[in-house]
C-alpha atoms as a PDB file:
ATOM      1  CA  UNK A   1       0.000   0.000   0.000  1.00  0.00           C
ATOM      2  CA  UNK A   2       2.972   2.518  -0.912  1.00  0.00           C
ATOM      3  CA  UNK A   3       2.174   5.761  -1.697  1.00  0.00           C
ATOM      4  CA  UNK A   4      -1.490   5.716   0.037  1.00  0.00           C
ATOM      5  CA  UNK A   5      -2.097   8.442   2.386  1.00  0.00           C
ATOM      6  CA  UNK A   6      -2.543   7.638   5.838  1.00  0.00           C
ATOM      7  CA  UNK A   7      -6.325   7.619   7.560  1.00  0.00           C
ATOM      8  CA  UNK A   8      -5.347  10.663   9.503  1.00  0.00           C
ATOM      9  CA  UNK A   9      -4.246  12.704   6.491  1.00  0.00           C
ATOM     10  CA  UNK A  10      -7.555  11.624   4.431  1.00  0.00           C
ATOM     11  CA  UNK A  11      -9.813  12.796   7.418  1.00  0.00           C
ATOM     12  CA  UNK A  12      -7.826  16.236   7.993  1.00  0.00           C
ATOM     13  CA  UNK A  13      -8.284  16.734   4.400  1.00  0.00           C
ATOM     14  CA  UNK A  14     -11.497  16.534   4.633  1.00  0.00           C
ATOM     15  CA  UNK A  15     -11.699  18.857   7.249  1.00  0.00           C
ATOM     16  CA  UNK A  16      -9.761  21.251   5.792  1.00  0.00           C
ATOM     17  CA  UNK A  17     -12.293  21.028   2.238  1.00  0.00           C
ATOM     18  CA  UNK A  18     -15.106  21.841   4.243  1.00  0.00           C
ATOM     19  CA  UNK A  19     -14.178  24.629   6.417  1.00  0.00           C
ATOM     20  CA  UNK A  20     -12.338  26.257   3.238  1.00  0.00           C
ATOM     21  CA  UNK A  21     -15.306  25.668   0.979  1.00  0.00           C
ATOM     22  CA  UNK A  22     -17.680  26.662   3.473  1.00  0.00           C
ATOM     23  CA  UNK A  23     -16.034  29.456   4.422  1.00  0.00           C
ATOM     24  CA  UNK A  24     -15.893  31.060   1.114  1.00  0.00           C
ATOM     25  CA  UNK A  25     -19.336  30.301   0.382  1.00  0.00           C
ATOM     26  CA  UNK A  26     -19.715  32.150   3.571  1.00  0.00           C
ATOM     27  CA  UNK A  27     -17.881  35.181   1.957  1.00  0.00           C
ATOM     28  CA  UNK A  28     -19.419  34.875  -1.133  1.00  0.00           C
ATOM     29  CA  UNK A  29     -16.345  34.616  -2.901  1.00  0.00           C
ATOM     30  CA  UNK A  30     -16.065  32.951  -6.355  1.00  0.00           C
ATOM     31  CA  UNK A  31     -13.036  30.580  -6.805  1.00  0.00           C
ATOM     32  CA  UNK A  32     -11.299  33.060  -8.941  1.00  0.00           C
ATOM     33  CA  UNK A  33     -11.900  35.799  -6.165  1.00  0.00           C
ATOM     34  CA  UNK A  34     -10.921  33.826  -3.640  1.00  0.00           C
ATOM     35  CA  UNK A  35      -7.885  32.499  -5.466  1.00  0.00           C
ATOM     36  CA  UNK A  36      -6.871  36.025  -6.407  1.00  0.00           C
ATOM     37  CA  UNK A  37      -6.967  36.918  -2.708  1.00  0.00           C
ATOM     38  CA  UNK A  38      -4.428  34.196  -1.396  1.00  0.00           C
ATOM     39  CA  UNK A  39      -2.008  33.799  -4.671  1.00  0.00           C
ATOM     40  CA  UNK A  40      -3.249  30.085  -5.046  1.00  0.00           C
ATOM     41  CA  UNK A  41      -4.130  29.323  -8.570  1.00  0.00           C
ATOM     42  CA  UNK A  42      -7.795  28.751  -8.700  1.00  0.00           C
ATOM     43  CA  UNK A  43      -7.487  25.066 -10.136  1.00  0.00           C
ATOM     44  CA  UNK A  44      -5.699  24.159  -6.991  1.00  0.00           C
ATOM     45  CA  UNK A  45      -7.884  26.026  -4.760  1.00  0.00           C
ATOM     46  CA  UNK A  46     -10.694  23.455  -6.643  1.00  0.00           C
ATOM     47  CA  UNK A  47      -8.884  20.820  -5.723  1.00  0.00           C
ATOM     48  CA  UNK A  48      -8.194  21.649  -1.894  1.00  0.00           C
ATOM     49  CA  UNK A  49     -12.178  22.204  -2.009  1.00  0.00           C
ATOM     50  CA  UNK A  50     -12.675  18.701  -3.388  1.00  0.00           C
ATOM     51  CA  UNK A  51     -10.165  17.208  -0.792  1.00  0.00           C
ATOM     52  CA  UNK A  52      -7.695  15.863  -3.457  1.00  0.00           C
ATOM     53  CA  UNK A  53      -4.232  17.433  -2.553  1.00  0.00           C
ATOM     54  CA  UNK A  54      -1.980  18.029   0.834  1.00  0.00           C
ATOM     55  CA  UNK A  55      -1.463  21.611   1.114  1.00  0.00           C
ATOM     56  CA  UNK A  56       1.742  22.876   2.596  1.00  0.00           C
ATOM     57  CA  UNK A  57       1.560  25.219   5.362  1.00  0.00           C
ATOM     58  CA  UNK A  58       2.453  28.567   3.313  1.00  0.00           C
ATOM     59  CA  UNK A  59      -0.564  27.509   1.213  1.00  0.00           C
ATOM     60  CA  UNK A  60      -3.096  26.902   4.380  1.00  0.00           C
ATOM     61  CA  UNK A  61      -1.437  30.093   5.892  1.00  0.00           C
ATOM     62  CA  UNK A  62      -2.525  32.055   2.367  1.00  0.00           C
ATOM     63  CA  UNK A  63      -5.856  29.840   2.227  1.00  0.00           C
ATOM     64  CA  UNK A  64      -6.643  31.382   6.146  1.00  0.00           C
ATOM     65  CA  UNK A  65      -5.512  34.886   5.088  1.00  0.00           C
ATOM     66  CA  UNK A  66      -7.992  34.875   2.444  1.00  0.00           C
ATOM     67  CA  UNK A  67     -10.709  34.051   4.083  1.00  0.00           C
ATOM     68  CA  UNK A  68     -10.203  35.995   7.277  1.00  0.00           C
ATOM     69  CA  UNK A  69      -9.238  33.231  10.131  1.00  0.00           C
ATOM     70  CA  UNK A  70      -6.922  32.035  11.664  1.00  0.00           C
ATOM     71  CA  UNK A  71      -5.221  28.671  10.361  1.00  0.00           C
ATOM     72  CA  UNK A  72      -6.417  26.476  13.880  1.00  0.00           C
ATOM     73  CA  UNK A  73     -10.373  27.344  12.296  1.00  0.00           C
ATOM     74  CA  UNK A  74      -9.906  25.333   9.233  1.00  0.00           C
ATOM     75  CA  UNK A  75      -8.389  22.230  10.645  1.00  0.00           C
ATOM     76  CA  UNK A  76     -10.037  22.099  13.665  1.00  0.00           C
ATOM     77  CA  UNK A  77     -12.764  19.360  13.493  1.00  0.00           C
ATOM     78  CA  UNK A  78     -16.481  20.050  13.802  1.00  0.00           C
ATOM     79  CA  UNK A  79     -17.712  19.554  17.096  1.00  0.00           C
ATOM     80  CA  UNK A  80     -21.608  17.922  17.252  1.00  0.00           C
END
């Protein structure tokens, strides 16, 4: 199983999809706003949305900058 992403990554991804997707949606910022905003191309932003890459920290640091929290807000799991 080389090259599979561990269970924790997968679910943090997830995490992070939601609260950036969310968030924007929130801000009612397009992709191409929102990606003009934080310097991330707006394919990749897509894909971060759709939970299908790792992001490095200087990307979740521009991610939180764009959307006007801190970095702990999107990867902090949803409480019920």
């Amino acid at each position: 199983m080389s090259g599979a992403a561990p269970p924790a990554s997968i679910s943090l991804r997830r995490v992070l999809s939601r609260k950036v997707r969310r968030r924007r949606e929130q801000m009612q910022l397009t992709l191409e706003t929102a990606s003009a905003r934080s310097g991330v191309h707006w394919r990749h932003w897509q894909k971060i949305e759709a939970g299908e890459v790792n992001v490095t920290l200087e990307t979740l640091a521009r991610l939180a900058k764009a959307l006007d929290v801190h970095v702990y807000v999107l990867l902090r799991p949803e409480t019920l």
